[in-house]
C-alpha atoms as a PDB file:
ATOM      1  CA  UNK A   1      11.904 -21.031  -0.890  1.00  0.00           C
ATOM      2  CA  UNK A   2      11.291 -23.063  -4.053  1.00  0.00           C
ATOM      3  CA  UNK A   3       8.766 -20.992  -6.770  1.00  0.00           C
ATOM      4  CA  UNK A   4       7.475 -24.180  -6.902  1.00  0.00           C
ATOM      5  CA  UNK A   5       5.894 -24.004  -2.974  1.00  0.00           C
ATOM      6  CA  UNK A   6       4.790 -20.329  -3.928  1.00  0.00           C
ATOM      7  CA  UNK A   7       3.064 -21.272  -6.874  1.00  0.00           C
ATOM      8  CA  UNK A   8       1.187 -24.725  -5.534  1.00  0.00           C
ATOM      9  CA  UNK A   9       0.458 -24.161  -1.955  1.00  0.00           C
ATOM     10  CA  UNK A  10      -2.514 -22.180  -1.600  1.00  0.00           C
ATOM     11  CA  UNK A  11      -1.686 -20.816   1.457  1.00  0.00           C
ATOM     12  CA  UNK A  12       1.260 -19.684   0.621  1.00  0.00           C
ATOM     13  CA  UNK A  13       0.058 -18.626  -2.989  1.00  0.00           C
ATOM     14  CA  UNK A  14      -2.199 -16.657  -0.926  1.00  0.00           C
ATOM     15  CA  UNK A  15      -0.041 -14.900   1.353  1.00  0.00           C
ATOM     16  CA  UNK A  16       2.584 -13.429  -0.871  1.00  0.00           C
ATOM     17  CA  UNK A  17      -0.599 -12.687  -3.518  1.00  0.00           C
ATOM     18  CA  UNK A  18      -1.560 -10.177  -0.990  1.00  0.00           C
ATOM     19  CA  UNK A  19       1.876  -8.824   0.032  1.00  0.00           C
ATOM     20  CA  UNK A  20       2.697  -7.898  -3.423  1.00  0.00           C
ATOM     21  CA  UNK A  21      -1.461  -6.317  -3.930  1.00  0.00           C
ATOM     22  CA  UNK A  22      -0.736  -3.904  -0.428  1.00  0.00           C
ATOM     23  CA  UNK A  23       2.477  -3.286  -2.097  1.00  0.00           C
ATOM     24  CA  UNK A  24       1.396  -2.412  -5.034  1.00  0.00           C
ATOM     25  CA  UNK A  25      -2.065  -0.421  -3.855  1.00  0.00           C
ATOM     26  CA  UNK A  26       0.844   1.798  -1.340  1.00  0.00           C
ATOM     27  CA  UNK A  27       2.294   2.208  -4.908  1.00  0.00           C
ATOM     28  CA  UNK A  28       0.140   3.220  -7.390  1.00  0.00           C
ATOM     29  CA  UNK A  29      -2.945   4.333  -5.219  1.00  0.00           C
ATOM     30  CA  UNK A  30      -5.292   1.791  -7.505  1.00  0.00           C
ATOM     31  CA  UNK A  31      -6.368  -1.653  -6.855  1.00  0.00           C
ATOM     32  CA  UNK A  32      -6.760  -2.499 -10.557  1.00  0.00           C
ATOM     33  CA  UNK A  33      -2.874  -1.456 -11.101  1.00  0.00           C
ATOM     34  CA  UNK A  34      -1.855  -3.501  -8.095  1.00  0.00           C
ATOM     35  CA  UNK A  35      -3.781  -6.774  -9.325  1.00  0.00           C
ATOM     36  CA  UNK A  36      -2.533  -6.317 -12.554  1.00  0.00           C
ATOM     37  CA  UNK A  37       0.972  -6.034 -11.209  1.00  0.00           C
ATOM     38  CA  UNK A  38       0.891  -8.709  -9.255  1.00  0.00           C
ATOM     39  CA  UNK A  39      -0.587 -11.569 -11.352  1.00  0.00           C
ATOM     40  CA  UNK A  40       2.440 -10.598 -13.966  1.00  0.00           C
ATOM     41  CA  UNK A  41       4.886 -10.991 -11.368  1.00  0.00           C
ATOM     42  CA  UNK A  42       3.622 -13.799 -10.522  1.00  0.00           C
ATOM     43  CA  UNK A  43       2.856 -15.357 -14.005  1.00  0.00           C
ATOM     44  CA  UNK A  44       6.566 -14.469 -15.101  1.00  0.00           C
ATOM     45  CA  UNK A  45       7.761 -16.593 -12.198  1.00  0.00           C
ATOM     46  CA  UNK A  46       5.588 -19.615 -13.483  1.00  0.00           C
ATOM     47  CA  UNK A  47       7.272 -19.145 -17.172  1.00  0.00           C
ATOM     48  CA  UNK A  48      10.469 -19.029 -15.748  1.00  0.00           C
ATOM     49  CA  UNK A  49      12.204 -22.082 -17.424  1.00  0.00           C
ATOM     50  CA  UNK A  50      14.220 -25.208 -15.372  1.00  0.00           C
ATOM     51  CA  UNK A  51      17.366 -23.459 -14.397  1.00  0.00           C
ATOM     52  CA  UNK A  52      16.116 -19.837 -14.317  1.00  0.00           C
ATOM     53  CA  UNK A  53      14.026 -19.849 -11.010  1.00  0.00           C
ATOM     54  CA  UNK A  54      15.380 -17.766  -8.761  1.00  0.00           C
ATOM     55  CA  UNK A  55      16.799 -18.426  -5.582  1.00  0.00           C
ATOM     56  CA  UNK A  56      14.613 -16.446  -3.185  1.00  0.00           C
ATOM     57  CA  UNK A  57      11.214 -15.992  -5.365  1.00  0.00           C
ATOM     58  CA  UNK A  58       9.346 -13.577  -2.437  1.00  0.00           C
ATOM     59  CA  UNK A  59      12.233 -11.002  -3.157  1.00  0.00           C
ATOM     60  CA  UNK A  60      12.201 -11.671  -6.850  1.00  0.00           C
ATOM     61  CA  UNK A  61       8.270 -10.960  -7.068  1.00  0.00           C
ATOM     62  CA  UNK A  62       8.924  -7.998  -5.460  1.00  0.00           C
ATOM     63  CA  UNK A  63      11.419  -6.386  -7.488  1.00  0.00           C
ATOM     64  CA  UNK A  64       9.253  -7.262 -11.203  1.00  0.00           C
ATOM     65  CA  UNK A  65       6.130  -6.252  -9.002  1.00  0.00           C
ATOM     66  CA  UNK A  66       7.639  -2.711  -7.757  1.00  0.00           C
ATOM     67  CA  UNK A  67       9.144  -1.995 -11.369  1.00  0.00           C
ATOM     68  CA  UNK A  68       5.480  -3.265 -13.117  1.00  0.00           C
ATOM     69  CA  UNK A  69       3.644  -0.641 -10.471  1.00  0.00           C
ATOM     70  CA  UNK A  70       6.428   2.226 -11.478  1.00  0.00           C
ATOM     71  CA  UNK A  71       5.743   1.700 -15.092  1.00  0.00           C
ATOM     72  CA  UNK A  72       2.068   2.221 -14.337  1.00  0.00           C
ATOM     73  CA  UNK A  73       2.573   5.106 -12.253  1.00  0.00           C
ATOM     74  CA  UNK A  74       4.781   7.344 -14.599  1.00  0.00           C
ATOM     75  CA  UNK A  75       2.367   6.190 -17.601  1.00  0.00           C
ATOM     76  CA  UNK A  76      -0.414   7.154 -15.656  1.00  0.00           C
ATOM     77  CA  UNK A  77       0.779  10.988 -14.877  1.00  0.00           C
ATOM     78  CA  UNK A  78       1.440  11.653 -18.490  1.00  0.00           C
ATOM     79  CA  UNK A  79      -1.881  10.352 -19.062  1.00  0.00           C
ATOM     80  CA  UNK A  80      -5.210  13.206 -18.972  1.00  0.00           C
ATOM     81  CA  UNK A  81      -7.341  12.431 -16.027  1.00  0.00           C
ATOM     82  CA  UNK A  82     -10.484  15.103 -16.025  1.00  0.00           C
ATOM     83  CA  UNK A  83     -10.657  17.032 -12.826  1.00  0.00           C
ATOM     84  CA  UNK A  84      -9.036  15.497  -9.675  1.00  0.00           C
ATOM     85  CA  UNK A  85      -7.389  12.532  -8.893  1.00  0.00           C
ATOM     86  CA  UNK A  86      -7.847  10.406  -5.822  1.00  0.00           C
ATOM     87  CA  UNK A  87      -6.949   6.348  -4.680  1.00  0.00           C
ATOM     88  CA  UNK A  88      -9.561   4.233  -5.490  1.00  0.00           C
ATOM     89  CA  UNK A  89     -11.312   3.214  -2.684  1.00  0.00           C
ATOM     90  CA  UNK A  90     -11.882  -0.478  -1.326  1.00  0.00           C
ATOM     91  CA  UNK A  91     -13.407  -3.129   0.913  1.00  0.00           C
ATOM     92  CA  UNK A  92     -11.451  -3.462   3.795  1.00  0.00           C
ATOM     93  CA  UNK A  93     -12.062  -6.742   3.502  1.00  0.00           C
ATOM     94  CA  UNK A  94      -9.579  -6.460   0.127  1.00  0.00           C
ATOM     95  CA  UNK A  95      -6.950  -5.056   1.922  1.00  0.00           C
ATOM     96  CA  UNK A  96      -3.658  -7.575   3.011  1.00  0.00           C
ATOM     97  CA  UNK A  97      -3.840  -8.719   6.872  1.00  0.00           C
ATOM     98  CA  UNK A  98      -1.670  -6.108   8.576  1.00  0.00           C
ATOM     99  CA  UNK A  99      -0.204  -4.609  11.435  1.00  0.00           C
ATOM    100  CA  UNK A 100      -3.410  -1.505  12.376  1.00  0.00           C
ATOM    101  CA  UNK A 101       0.390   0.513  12.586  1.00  0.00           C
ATOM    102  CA  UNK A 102       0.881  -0.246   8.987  1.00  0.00           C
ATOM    103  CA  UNK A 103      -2.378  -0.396   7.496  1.00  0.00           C
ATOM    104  CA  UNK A 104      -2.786   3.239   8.672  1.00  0.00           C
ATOM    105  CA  UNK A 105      -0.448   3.435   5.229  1.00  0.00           C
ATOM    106  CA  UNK A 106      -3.608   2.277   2.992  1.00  0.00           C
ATOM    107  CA  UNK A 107      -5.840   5.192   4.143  1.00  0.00           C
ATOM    108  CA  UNK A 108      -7.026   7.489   1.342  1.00  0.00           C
ATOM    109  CA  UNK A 109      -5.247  10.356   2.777  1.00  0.00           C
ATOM    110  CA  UNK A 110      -1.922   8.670   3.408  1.00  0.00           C
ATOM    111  CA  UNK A 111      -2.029   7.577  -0.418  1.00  0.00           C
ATOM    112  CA  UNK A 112      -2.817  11.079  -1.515  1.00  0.00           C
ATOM    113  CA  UNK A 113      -0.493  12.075   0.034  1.00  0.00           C
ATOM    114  CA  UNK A 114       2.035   9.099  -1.520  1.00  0.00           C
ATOM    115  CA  UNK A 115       0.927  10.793  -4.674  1.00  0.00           C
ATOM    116  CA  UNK A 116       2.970  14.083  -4.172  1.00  0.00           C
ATOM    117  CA  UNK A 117       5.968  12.065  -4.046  1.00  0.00           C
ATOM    118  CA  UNK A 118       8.518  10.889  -6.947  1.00  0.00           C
ATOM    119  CA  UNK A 119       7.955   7.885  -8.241  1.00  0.00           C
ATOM    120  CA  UNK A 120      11.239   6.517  -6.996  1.00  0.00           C
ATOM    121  CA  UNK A 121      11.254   8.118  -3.487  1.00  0.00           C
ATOM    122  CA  UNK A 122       7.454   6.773  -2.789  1.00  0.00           C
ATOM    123  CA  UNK A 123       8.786   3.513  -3.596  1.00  0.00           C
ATOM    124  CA  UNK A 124      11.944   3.856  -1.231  1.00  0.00           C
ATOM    125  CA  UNK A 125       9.652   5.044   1.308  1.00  0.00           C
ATOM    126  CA  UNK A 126       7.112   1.957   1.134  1.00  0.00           C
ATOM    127  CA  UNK A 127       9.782  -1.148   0.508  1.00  0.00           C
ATOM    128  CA  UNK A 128      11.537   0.471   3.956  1.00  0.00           C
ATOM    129  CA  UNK A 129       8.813   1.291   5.687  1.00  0.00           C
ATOM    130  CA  UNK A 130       5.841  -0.718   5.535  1.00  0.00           C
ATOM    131  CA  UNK A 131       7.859  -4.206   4.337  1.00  0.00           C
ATOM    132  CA  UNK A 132      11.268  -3.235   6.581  1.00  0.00           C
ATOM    133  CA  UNK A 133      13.321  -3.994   3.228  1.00  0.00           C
ATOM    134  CA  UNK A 134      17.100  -3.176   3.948  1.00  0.00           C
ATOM    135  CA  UNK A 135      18.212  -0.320   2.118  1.00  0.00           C
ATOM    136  CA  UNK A 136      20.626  -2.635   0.084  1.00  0.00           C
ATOM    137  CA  UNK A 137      17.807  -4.461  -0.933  1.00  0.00           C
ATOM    138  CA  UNK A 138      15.697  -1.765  -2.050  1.00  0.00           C
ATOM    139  CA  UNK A 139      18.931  -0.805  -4.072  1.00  0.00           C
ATOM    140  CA  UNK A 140      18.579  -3.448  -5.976  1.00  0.00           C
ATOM    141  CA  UNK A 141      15.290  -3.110  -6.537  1.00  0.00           C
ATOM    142  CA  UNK A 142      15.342   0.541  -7.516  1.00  0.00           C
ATOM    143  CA  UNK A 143      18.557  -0.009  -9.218  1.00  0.00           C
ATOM    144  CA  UNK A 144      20.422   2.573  -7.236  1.00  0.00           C
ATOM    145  CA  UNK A 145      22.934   3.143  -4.745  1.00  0.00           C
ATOM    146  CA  UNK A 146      21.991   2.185  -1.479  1.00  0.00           C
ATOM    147  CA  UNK A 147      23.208   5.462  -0.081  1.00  0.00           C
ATOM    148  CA  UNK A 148      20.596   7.342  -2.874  1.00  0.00           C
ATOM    149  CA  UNK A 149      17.960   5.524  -1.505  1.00  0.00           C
ATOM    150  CA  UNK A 150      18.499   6.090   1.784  1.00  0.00           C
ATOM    151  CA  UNK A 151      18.512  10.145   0.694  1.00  0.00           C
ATOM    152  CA  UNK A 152      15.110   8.994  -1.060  1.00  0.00           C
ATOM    153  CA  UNK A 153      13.393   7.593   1.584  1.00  0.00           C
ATOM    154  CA  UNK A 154      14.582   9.894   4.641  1.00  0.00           C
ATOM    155  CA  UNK A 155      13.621  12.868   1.965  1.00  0.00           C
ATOM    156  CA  UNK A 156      10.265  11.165   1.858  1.00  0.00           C
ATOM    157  CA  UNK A 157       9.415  10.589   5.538  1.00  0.00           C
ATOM    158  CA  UNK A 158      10.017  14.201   5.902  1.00  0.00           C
ATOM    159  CA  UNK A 159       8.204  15.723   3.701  1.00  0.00           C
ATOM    160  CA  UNK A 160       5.346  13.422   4.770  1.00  0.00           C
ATOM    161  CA  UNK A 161       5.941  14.563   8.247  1.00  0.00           C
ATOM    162  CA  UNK A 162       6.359  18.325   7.344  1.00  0.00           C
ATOM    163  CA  UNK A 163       4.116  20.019   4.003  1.00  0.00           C
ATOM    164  CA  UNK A 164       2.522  16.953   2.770  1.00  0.00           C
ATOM    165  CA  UNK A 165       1.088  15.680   6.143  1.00  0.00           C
ATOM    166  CA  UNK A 166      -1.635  13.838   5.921  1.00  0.00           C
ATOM    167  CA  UNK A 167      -5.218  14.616   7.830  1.00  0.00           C
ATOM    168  CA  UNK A 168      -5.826  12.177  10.415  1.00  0.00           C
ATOM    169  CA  UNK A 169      -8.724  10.135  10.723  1.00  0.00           C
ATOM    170  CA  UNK A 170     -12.233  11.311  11.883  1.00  0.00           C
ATOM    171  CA  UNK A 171     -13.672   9.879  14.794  1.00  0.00           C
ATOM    172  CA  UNK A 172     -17.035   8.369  15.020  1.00  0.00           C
ATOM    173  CA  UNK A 173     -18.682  11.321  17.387  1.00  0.00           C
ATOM    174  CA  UNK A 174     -17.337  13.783  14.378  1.00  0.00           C
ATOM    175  CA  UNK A 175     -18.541  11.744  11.792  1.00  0.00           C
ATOM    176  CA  UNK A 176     -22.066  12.144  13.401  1.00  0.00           C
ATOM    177  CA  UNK A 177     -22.083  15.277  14.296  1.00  0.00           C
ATOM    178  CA  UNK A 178     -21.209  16.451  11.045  1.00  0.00           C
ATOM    179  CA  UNK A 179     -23.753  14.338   9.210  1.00  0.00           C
ATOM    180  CA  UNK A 180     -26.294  15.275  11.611  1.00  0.00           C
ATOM    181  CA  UNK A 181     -25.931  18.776  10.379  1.00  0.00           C
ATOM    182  CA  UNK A 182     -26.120  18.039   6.757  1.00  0.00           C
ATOM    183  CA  UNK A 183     -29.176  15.986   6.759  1.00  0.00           C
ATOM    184  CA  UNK A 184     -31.039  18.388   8.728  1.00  0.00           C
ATOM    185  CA  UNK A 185     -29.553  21.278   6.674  1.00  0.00           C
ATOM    186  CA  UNK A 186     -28.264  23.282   9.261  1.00  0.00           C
ATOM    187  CA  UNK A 187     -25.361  25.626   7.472  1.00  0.00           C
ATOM    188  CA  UNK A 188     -24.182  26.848  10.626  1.00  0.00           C
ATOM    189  CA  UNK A 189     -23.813  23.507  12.359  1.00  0.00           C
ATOM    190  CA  UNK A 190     -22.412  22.239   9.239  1.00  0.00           C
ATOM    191  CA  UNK A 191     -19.497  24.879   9.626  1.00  0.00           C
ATOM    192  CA  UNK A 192     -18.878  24.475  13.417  1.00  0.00           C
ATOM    193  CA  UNK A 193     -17.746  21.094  12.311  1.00  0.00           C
ATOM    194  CA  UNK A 194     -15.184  21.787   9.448  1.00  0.00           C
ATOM    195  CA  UNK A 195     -11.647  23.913   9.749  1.00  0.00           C
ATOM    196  CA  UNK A 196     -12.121  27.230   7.912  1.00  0.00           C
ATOM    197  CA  UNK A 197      -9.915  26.150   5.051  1.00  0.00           C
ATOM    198  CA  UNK A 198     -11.668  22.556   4.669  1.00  0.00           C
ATOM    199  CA  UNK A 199     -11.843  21.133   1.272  1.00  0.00           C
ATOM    200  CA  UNK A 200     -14.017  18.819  -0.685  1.00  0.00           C
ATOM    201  CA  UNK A 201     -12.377  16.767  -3.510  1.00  0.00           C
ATOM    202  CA  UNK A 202     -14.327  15.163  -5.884  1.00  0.00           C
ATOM    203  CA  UNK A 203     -13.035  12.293  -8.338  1.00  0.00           C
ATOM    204  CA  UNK A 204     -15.088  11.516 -11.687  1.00  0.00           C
ATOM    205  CA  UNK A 205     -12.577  12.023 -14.225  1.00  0.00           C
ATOM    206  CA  UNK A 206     -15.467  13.312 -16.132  1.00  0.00           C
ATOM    207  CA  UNK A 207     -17.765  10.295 -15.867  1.00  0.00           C
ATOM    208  CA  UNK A 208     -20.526  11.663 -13.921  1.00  0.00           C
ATOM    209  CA  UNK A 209     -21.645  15.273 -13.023  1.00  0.00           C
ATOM    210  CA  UNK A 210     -19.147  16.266 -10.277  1.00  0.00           C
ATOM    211  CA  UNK A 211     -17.140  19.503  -9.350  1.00  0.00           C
ATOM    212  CA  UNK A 212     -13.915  19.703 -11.481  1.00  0.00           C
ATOM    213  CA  UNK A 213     -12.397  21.707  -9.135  1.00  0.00           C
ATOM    214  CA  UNK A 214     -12.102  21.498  -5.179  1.00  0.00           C
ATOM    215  CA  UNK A 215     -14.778  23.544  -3.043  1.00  0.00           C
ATOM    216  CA  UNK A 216     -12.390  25.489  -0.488  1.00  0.00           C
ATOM    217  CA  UNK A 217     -13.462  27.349   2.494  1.00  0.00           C
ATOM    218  CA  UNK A 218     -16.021  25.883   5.191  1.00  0.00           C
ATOM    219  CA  UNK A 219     -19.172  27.850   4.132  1.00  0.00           C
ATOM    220  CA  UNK A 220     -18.811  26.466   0.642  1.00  0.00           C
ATOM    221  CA  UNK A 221     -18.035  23.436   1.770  1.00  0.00           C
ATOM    222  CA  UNK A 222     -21.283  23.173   3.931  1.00  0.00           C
ATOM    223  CA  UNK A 223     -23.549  24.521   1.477  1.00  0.00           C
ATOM    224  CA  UNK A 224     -22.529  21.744  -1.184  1.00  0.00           C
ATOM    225  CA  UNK A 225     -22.838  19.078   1.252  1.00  0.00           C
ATOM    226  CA  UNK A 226     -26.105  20.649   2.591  1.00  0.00           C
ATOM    227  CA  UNK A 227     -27.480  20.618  -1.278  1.00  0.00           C
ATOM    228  CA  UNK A 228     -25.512  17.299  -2.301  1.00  0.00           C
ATOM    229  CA  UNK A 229     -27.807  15.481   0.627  1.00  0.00           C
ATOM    230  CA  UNK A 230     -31.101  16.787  -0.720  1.00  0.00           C
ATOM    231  CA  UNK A 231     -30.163  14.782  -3.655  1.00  0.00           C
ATOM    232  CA  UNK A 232     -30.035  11.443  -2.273  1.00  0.00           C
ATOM    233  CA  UNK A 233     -33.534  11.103  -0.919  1.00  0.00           C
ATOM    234  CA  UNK A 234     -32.478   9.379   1.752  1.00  0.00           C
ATOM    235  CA  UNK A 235     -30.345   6.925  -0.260  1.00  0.00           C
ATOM    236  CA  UNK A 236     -27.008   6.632   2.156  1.00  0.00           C
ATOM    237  CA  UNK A 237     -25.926   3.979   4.097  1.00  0.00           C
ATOM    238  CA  UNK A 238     -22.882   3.977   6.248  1.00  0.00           C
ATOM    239  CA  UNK A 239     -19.785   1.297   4.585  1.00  0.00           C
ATOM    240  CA  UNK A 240     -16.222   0.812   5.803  1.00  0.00           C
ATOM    241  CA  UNK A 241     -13.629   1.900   2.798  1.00  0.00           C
ATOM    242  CA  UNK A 242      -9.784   1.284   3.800  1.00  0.00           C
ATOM    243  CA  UNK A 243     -10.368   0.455   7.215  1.00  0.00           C
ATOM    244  CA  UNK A 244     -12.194   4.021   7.961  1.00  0.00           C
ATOM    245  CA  UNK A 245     -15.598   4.453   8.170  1.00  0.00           C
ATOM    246  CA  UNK A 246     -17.523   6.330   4.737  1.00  0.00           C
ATOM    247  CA  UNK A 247     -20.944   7.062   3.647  1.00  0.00           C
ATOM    248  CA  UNK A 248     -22.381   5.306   0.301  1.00  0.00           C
ATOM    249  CA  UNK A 249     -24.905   7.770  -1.210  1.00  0.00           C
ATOM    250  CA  UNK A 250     -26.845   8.104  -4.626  1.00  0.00           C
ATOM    251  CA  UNK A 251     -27.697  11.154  -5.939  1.00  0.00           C
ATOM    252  CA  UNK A 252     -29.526  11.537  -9.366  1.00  0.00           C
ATOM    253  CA  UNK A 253     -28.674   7.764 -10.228  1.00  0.00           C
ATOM    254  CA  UNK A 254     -25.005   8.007  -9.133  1.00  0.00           C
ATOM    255  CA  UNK A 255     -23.237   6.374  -7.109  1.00  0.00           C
ATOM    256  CA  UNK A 256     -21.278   8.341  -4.489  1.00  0.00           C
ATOM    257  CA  UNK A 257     -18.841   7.408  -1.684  1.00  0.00           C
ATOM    258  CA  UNK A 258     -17.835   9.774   0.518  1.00  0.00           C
ATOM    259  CA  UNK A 259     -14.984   9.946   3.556  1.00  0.00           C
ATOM    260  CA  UNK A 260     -13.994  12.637   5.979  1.00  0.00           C
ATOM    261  CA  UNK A 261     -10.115  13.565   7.312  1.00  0.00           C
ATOM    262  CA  UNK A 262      -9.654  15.714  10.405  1.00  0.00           C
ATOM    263  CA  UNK A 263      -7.123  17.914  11.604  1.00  0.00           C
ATOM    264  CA  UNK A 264      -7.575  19.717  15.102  1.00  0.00           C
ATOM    265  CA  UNK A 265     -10.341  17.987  15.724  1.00  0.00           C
ATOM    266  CA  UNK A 266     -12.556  19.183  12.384  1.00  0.00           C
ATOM    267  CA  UNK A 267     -13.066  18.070   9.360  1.00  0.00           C
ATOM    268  CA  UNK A 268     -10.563  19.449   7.224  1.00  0.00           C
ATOM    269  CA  UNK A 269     -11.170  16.932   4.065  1.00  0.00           C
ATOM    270  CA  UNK A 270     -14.039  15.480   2.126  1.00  0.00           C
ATOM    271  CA  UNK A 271     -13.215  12.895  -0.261  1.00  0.00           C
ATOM    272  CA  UNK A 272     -15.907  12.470  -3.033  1.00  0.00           C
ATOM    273  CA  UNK A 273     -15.245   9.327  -4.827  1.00  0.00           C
ATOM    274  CA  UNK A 274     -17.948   9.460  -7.821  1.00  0.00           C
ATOM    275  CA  UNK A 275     -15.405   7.749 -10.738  1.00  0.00           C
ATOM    276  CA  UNK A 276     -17.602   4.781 -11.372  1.00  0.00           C
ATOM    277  CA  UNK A 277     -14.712   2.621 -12.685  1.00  0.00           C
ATOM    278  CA  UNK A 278     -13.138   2.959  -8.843  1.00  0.00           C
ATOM    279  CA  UNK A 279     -16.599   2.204  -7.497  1.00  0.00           C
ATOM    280  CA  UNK A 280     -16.256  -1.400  -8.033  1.00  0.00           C
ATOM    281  CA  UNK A 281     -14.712  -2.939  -4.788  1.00  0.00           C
ATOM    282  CA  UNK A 282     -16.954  -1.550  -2.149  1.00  0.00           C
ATOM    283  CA  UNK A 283     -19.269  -3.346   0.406  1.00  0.00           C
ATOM    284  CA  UNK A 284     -22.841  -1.873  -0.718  1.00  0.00           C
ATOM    285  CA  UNK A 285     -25.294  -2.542   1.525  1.00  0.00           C
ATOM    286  CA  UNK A 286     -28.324  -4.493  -0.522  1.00  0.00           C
ATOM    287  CA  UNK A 287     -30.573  -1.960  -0.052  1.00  0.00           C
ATOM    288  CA  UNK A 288     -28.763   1.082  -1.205  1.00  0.00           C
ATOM    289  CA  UNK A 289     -30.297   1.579  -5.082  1.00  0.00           C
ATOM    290  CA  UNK A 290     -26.939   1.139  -6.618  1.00  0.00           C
ATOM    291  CA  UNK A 291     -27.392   2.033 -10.257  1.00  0.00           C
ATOM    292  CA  UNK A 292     -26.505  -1.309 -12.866  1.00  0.00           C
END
């Protein structure tokens, strides 16, 4: 494919755009990083000079994109980040037209999960997996042997499959069940919902008044939620983050999103996304009194 049909037709322009955004969201587990990533691929293809353009630009956007998205990720674990870290949530709208078998790769807890992995076996893992790359490709990609990435991304699948398995997601009748029991704030229905080791994680990096460190164990899970719902007023609204269904809430003037993973049929995880800076690609309902 000439860069030049990439670059003019909007379809097109389109279409690989958002191939080299899911790629780079599976990579870095933040939208900003994977927009950022991919307009630089794609504006060092357009200063490319006569001559230089390469002969298949899809694969050559993907190699700059993947190494752009590993810079950001190794600068971004030596970097401080207050309290814990989790993906940035987004409109599902955002998200690249995909197979439901591979989008199941953009939940939050998949990408947490991602997150436990190197750097260079998470990108193994997503270039093979969710994009079917042959392994000589990725090679050149990663700029190793094709045999070391194989090792990379068959290490990866298994751990995902083994100690860094990801919750699965919570059905609808859970969802309810469990919020039921919060807003009427009834602790012991609260618990009969979550596993006994069930875990709330909350993400401000220090920019709002959030826990620092995760609430383990289902009573003091229940009780925080319990309290955390008192706060709102009333001011939650149900909104669809990666393709799962969350609640929006403000508490005290802050925004809040929150999303439940399962595992046995209970809640086993509560994401609290309260960051503001990865609060800005979410479908807010109009009446919800987002703070300006």
């Amino acid at each position: 494919m000439n860069p030049a049909t990439v670059l003019e037709d909007r379809a097109t322009l389109a279409r690989v755009r958002g191939r080299l955004l899911g790629l780079g969201y599976r990579l870095t587990g933040t939208w900003a990083d994977a927009e950022d990533a991919a307009d630089e691929a794609l504006a060092r293809l357009v200063a490319l000079g006569p001559g230089r353009a390469p002969d298949n630009p899809e694969a050559w956007l993907t190699t700059v994109a993947t190494r752009l998205c590993l810079d950001r990720l190794r600068r971004r674990r030596n970097e401080t980040y207050v309290g814990s870290w989790l993906p940035e949530p987004v409109d599902t709208a955002l998200l690249p037209e995909e197979t439901a078998e591979r989008r199941d790769g953009l939940r939050i807890a998949m990408l947490l999960a991602y997150e436990q992995l190197g750097p260079n076996e998470r990108a193994a893992l997503v270039l093979r997996e969710a994009y079917a790359l042959p392994y000589e490709e990725i090679a050149g990609v990663l700029d190793a042997p094709a045999a070391t990435v194989r090792q990379w991304a068959s290490r990866a699948r298994r751990r995902l499959d083994t100690d860094l398995r990801p919750p699965g997601r919570a059905p609808n009748e859970l969802i309810e069940r469990l919020v039921g029991a919060v807003l009427s704030g009834d602790l012991d229905a609260t618990i009969a919902v979550l596993t006994a080791d069930a875990r709330v994680i909350s993400d401000s990096d220090g920019r709002v008044n959030a826990a620092l460190r995760d609430i383990v164990g289902a009573r003091k899970c229940a009780w925080f939620m319990i309290k955390g719902a008192e706060q709102t007023g009333g001011a939650i609204a149900p909104v669809e983050v990666n393709g799962e269904p969350a609640l929006a809430m403000v508490t005290r003037g802050i925004l809040r999103v929150a999303q439940l993973a399962v595992t046995d049929g209970r809640v086993d995880r509560v994401y609290f996304h309260c960051n503001p800076v990865k609060l800005t690609r979410l479908p807010l309902p109009e009446d919800l009194p987002v703070p300006t």
